[in-house]
C-alpha atoms as a PDB file:
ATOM      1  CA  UNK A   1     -66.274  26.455   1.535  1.00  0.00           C
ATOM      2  CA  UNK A   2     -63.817  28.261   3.316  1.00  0.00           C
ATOM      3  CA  UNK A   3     -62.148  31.443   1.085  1.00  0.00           C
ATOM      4  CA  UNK A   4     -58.176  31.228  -0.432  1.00  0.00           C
ATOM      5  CA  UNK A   5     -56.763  33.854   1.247  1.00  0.00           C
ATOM      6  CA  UNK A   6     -53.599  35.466  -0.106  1.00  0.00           C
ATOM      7  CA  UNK A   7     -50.905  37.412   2.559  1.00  0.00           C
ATOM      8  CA  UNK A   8     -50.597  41.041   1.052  1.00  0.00           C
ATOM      9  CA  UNK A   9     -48.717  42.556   3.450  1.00  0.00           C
ATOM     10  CA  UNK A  10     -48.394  44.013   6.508  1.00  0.00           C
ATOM     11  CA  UNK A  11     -47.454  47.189   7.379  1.00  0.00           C
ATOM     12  CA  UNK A  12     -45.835  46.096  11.215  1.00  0.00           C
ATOM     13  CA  UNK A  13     -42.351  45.013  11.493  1.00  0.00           C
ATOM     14  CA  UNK A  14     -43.533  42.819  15.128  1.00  0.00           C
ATOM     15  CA  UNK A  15     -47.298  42.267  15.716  1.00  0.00           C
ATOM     16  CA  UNK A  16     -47.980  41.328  12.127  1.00  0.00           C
ATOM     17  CA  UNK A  17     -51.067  43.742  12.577  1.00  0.00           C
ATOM     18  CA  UNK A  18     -52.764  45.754  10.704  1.00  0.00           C
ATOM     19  CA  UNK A  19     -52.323  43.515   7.300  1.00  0.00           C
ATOM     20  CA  UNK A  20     -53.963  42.923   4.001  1.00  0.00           C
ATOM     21  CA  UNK A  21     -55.394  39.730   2.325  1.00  0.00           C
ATOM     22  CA  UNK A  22     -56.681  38.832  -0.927  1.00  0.00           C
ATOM     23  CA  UNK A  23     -59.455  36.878  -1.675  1.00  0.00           C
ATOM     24  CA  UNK A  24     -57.997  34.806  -4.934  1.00  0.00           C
ATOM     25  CA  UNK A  25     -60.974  33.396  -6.376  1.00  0.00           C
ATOM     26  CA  UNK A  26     -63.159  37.309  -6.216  1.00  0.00           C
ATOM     27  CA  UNK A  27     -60.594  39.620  -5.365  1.00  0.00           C
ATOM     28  CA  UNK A  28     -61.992  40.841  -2.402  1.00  0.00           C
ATOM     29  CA  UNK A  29     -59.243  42.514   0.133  1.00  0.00           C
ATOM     30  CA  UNK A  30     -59.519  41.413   3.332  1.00  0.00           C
ATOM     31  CA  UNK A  31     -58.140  44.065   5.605  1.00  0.00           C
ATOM     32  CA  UNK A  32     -57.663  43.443   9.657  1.00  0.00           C
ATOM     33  CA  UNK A  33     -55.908  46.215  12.671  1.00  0.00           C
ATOM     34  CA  UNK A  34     -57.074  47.933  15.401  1.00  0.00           C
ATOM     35  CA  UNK A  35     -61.062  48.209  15.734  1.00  0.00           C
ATOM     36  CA  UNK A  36     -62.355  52.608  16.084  1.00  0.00           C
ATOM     37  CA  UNK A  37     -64.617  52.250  18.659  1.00  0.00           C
ATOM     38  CA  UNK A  38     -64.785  55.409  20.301  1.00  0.00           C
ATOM     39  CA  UNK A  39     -68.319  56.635  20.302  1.00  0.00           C
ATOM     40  CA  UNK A  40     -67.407  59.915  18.888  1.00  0.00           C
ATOM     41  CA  UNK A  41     -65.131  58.923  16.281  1.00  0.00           C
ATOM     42  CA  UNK A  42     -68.122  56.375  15.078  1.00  0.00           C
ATOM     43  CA  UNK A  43     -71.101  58.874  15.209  1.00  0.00           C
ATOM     44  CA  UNK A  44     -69.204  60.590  12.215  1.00  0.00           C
ATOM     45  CA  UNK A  45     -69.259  57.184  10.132  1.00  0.00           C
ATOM     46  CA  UNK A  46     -71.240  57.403   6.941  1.00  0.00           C
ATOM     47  CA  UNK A  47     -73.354  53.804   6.004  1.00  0.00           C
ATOM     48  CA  UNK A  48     -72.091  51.928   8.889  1.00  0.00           C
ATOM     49  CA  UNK A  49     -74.165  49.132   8.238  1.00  0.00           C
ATOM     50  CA  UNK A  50     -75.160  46.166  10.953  1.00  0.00           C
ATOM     51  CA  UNK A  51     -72.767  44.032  11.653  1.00  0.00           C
ATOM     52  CA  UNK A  52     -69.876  45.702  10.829  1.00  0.00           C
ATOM     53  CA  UNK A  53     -66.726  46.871  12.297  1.00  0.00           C
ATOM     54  CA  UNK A  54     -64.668  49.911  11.070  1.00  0.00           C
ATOM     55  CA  UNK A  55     -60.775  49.487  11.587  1.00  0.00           C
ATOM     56  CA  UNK A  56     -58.070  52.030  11.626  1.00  0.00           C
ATOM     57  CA  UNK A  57     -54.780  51.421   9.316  1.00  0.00           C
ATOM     58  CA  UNK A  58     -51.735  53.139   8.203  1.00  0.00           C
ATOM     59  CA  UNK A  59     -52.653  54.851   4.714  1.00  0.00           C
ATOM     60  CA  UNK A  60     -49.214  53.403   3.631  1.00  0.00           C
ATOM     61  CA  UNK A  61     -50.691  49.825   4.601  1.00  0.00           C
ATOM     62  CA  UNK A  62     -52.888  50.442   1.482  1.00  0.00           C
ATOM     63  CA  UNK A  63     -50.792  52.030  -0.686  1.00  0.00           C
ATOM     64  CA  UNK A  64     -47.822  49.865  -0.352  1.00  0.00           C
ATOM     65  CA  UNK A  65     -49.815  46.374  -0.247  1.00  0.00           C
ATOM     66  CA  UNK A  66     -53.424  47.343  -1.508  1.00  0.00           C
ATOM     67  CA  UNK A  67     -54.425  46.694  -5.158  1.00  0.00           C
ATOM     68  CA  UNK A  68     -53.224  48.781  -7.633  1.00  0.00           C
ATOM     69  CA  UNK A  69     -56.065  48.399 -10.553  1.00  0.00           C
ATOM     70  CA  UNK A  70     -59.549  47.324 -10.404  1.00  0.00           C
ATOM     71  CA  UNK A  71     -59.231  44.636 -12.550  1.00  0.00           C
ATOM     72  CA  UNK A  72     -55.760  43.210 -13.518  1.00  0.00           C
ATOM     73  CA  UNK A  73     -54.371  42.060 -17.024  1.00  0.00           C
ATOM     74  CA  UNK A  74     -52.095  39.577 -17.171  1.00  0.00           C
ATOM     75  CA  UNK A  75     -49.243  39.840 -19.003  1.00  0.00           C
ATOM     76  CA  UNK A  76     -48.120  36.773 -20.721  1.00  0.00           C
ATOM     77  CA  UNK A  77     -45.337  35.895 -22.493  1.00  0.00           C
ATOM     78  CA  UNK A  78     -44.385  32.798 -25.060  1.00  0.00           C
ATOM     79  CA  UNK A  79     -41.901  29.705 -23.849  1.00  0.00           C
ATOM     80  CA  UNK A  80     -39.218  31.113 -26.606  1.00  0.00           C
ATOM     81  CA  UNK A  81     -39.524  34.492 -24.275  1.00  0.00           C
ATOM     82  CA  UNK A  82     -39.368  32.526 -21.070  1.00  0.00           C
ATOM     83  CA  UNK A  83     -36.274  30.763 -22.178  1.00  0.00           C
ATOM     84  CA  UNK A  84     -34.418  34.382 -23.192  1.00  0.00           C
ATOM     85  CA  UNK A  85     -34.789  35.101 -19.185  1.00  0.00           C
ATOM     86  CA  UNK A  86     -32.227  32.609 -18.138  1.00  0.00           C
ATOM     87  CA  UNK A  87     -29.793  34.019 -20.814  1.00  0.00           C
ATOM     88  CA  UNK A  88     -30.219  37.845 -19.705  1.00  0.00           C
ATOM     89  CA  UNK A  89     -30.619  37.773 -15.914  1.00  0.00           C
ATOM     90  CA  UNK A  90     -28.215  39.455 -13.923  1.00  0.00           C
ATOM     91  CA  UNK A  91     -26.899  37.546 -10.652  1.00  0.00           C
ATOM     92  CA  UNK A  92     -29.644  35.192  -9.602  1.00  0.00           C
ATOM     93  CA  UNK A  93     -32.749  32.803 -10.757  1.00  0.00           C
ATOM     94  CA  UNK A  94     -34.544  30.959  -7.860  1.00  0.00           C
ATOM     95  CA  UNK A  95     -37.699  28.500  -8.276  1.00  0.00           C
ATOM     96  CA  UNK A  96     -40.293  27.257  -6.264  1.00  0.00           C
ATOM     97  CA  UNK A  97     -41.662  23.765  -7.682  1.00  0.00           C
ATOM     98  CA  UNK A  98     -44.675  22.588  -6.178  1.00  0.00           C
ATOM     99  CA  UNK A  99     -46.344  20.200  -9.016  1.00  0.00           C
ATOM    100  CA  UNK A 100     -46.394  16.452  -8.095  1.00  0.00           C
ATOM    101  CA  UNK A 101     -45.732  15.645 -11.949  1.00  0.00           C
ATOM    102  CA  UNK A 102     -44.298  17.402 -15.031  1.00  0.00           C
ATOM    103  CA  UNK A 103     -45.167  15.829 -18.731  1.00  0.00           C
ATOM    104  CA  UNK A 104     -41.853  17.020 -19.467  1.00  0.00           C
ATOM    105  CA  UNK A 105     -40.114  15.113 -17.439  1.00  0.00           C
ATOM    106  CA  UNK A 106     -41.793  12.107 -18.915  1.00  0.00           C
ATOM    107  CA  UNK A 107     -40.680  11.993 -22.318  1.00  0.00           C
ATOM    108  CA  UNK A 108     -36.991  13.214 -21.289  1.00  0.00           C
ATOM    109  CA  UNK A 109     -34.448  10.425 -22.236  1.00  0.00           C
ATOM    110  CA  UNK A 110     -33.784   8.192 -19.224  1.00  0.00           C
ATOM    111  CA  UNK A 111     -37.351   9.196 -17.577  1.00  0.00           C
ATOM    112  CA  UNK A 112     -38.698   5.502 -18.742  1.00  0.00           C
ATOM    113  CA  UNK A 113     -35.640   3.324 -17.858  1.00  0.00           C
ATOM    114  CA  UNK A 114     -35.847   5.229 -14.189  1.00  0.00           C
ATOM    115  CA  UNK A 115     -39.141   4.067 -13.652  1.00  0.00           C
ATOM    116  CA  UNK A 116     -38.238   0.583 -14.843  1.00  0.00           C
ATOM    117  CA  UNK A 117     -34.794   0.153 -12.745  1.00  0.00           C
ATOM    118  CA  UNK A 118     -34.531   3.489 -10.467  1.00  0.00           C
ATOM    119  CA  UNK A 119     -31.293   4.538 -12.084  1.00  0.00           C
ATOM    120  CA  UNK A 120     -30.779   6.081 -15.395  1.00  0.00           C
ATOM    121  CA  UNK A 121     -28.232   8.149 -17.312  1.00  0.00           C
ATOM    122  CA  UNK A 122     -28.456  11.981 -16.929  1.00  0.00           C
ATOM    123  CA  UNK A 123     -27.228  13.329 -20.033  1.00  0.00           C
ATOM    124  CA  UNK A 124     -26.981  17.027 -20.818  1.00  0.00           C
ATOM    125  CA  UNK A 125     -29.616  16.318 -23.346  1.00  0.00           C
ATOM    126  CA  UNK A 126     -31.603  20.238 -22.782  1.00  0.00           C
ATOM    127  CA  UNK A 127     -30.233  23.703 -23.807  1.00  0.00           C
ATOM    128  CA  UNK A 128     -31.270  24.675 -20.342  1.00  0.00           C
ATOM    129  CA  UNK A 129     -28.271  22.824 -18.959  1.00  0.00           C
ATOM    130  CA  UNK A 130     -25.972  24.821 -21.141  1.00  0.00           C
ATOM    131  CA  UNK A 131     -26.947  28.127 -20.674  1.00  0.00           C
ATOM    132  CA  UNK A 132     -27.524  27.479 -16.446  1.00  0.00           C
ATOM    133  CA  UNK A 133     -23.753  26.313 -16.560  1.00  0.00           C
ATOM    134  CA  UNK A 134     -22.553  29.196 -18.797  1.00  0.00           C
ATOM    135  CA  UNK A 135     -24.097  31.568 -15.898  1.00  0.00           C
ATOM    136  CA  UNK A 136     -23.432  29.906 -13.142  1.00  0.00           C
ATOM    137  CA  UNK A 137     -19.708  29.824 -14.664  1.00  0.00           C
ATOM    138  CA  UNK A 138     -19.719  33.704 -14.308  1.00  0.00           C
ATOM    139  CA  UNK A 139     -20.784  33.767 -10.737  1.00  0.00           C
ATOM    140  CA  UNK A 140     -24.684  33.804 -11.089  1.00  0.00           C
ATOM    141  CA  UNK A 141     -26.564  31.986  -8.799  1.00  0.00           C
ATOM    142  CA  UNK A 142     -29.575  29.342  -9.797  1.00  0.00           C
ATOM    143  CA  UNK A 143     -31.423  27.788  -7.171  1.00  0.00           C
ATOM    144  CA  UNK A 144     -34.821  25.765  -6.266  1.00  0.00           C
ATOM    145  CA  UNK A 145     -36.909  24.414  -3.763  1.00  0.00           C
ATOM    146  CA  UNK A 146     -39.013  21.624  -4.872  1.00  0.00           C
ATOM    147  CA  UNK A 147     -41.855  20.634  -2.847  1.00  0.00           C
ATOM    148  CA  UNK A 148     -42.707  16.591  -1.983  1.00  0.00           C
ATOM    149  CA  UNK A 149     -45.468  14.407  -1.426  1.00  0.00           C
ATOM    150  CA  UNK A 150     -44.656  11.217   1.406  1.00  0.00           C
ATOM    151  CA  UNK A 151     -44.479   9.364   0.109  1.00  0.00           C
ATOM    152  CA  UNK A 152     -43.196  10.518  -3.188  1.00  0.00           C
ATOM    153  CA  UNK A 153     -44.898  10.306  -6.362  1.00  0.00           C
ATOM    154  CA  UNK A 154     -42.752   8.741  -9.422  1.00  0.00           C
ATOM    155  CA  UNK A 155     -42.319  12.425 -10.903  1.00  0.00           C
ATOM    156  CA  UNK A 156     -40.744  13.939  -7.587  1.00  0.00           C
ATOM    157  CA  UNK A 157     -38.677  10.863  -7.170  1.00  0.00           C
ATOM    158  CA  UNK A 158     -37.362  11.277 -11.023  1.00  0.00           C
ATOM    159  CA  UNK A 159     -36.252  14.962  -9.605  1.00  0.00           C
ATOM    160  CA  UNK A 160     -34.563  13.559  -6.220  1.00  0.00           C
ATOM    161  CA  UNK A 161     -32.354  11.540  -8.357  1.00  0.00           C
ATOM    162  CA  UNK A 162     -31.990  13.457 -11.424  1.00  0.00           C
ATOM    163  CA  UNK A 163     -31.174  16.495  -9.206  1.00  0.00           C
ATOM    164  CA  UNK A 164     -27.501  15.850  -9.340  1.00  0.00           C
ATOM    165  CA  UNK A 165     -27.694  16.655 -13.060  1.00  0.00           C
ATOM    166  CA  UNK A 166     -28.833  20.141 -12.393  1.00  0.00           C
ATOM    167  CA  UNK A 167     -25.791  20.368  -9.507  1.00  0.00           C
ATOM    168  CA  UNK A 168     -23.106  19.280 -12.127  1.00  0.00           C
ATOM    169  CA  UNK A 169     -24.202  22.783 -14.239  1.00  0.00           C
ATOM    170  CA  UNK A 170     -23.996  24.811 -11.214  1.00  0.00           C
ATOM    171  CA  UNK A 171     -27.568  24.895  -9.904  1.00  0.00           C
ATOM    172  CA  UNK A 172     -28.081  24.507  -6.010  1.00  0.00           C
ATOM    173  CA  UNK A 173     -31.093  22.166  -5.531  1.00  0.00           C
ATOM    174  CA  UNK A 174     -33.143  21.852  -1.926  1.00  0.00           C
ATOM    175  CA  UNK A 175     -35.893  20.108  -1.345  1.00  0.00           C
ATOM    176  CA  UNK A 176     -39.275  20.474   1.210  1.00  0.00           C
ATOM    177  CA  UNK A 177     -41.921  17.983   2.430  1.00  0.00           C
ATOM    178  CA  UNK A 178     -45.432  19.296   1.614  1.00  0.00           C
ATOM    179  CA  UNK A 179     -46.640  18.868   5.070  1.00  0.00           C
ATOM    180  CA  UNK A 180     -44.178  21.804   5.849  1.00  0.00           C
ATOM    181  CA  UNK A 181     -44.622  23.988   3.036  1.00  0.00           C
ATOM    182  CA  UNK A 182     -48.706  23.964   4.094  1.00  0.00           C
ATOM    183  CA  UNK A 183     -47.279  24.868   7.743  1.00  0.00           C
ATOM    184  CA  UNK A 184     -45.744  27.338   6.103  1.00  0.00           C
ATOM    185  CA  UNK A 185     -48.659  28.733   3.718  1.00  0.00           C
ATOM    186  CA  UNK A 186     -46.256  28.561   0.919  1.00  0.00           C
ATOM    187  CA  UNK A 187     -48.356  29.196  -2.065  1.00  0.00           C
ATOM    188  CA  UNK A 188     -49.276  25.806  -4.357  1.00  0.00           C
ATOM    189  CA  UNK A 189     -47.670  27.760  -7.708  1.00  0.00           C
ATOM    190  CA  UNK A 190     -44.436  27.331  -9.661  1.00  0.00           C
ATOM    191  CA  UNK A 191     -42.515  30.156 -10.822  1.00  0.00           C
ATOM    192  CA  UNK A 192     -39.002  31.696 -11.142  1.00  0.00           C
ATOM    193  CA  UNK A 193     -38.146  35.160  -9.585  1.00  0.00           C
ATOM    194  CA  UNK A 194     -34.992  36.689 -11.332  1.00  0.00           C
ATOM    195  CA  UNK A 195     -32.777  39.112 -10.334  1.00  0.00           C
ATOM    196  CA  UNK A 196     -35.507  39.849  -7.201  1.00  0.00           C
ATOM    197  CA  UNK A 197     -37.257  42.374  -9.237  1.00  0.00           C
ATOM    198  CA  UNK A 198     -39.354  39.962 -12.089  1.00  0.00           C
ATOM    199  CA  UNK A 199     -41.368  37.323 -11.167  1.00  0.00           C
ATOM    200  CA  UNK A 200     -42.256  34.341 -13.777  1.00  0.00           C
ATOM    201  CA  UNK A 201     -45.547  32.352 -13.254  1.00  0.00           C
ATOM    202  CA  UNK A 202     -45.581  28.985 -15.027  1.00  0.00           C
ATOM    203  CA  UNK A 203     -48.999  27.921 -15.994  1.00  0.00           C
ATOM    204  CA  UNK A 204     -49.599  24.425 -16.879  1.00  0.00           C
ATOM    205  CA  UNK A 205     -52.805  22.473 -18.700  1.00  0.00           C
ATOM    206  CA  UNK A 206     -54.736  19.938 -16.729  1.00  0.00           C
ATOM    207  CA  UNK A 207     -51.689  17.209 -18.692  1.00  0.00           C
ATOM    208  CA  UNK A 208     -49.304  19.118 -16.718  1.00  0.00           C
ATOM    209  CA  UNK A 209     -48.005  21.016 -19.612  1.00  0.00           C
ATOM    210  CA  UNK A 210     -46.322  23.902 -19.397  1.00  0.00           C
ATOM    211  CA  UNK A 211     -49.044  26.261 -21.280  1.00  0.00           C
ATOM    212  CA  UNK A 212     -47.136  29.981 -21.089  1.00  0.00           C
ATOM    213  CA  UNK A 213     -45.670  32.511 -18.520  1.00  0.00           C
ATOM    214  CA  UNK A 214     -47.269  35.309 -16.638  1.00  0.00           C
ATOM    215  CA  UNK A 215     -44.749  38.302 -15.909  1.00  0.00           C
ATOM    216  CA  UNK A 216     -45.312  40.241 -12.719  1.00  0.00           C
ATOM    217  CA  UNK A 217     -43.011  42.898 -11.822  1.00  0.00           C
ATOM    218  CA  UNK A 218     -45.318  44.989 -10.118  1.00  0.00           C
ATOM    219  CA  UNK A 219     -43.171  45.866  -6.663  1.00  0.00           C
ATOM    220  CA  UNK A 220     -45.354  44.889  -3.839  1.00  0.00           C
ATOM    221  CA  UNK A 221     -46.915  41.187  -5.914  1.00  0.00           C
ATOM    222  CA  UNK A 222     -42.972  41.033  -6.819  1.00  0.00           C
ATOM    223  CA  UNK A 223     -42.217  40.912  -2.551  1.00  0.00           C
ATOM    224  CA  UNK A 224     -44.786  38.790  -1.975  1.00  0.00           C
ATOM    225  CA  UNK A 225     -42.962  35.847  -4.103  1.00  0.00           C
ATOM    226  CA  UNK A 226     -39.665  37.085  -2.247  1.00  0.00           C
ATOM    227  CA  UNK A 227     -40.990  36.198   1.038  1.00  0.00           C
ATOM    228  CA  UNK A 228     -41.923  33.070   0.089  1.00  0.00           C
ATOM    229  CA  UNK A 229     -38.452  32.521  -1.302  1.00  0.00           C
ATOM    230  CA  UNK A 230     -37.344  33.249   1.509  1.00  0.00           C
ATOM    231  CA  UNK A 231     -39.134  31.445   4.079  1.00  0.00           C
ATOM    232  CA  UNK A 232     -38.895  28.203   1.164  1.00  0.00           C
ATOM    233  CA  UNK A 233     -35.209  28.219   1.000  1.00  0.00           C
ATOM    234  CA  UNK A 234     -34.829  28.790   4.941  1.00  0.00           C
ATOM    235  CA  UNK A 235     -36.483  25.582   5.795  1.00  0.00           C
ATOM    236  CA  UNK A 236     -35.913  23.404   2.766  1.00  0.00           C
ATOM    237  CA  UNK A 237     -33.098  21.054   2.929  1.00  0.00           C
ATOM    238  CA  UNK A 238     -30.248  20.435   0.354  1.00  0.00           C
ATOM    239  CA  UNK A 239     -31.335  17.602  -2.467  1.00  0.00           C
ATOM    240  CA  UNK A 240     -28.988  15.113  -1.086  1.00  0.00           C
ATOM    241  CA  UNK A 241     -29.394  15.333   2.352  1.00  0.00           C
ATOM    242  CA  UNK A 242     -33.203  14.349   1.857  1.00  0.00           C
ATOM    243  CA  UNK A 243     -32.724  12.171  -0.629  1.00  0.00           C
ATOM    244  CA  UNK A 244     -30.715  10.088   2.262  1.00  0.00           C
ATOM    245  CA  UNK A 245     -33.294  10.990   4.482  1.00  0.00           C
ATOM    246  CA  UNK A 246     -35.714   8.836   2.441  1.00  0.00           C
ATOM    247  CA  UNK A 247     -33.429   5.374   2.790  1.00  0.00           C
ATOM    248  CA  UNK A 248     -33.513   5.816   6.617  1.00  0.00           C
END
């Protein structure tokens, strides 16, 4: 089975090499650049065993994009603490949605009737709305990307047309077919980065319920998520535009 691979970093602003991957499942790093080969410089090699090949990297390649700790502890926080991030950050919330359902979703009033006639009322019916229109009323920004299946599953196309809920409180929703994100190697997690210095993990039961919230602010994992922002929200198109892509 082939290994999940995590892009690090790299330390080149054109070739891409030298660069660092993590192995997600047993945290090996996975480092690749230019090979040492010279004779001399590999007759002073220590335990060079068979087979392998010593490579030659920037030390800041490691610092900047290495792991910091030998083991990491996640730090996790409640849904009441989740919720308090919305309320306190600063000038911008962005998601990335990947998840082809949500239980939530499901038991929200007008979920049923949409599945039933495709059309529904979308009532304020969440806090959420209220505080994401309170912010975005001062100028903050709140944005997604949601990722979808083709065809759709029932869950993503409750989103596409419930989407225009989240617009009328401010929030600027885009949306991404799956076969793109994979082109892309956008990671298949859902979380919020705020303010471009805190990252929020959401991690859901096998139900699909959200379970609790890993906080990551550590600054090169924190840059990782921004570069997926921004390659998600370069390529992903605005909710309505797909959605009348889908008709066609």
């Amino acid at each position: 089975m082939a290994r999940r691979l995590r892009f690090n970093g790299t330390g080149s602003d054109v070739t891409g090499c030298p660069a660092v991957h993590e192995d997600l499942d047993s945290g090996e790093i996975v480092i690749h650049g230019t090979p040492l080969s010279d004779p001399e410089d590999l007759a002073q090699l220590r335990h060079l065993g068979e087979g392998e090949t010593p490579i030659v990297v920037p030390r800041e390649l490691l610092v900047d994009f290495g792991p910091k700790e030998a083991t990491r502890t996640p730090r996790i926080i409640d849904l009441d603490d989740f919720g308090k991030l919305f309320e306190n950050f600063e000038h911008t919330a962005w998601r990335l949605e990947t998840r082809r359902r949500f239980a939530s979703d499901e038991v929200a009033p007008g979920y049923q009737e949409f599945v039933a006639t495709g059309e529904a009322p979308l009532d304020l019916y969440h806090p959420f709305f209220a505080t994401i229109r309170e912010q975005t009323r001062q100028g903050k920004r709140c944005e997604r990307v949601r990722i979808v299946d083709n065809p759709p599953t029932t869950g993503q196309r409750y989103l596409l047309y419930s989407a225009a809920r989240n617009r009328s409180v401010g929030e600027d929703i885009r949306n991404m077919w799956r076969a793109d994100a994979d082109r892309l190697r956008l990671p298949a997690e859902d979380f919020w980065v705020f303010d471009s210095r805190l990252v929020a993990l959401l991690n859901f039961d096998d139900d699909d319920n959200l379970l609790n919230v890993e906080v990551i602010t550590e600054p090169a994992a924190v840059n990782r998520y921004l570069q997926v922002r921004d390659a998600a929200w370069h390529y992903a198109a605005r909710y309505d535009t797909f959605e009348a892509g889908l008709a066609t």
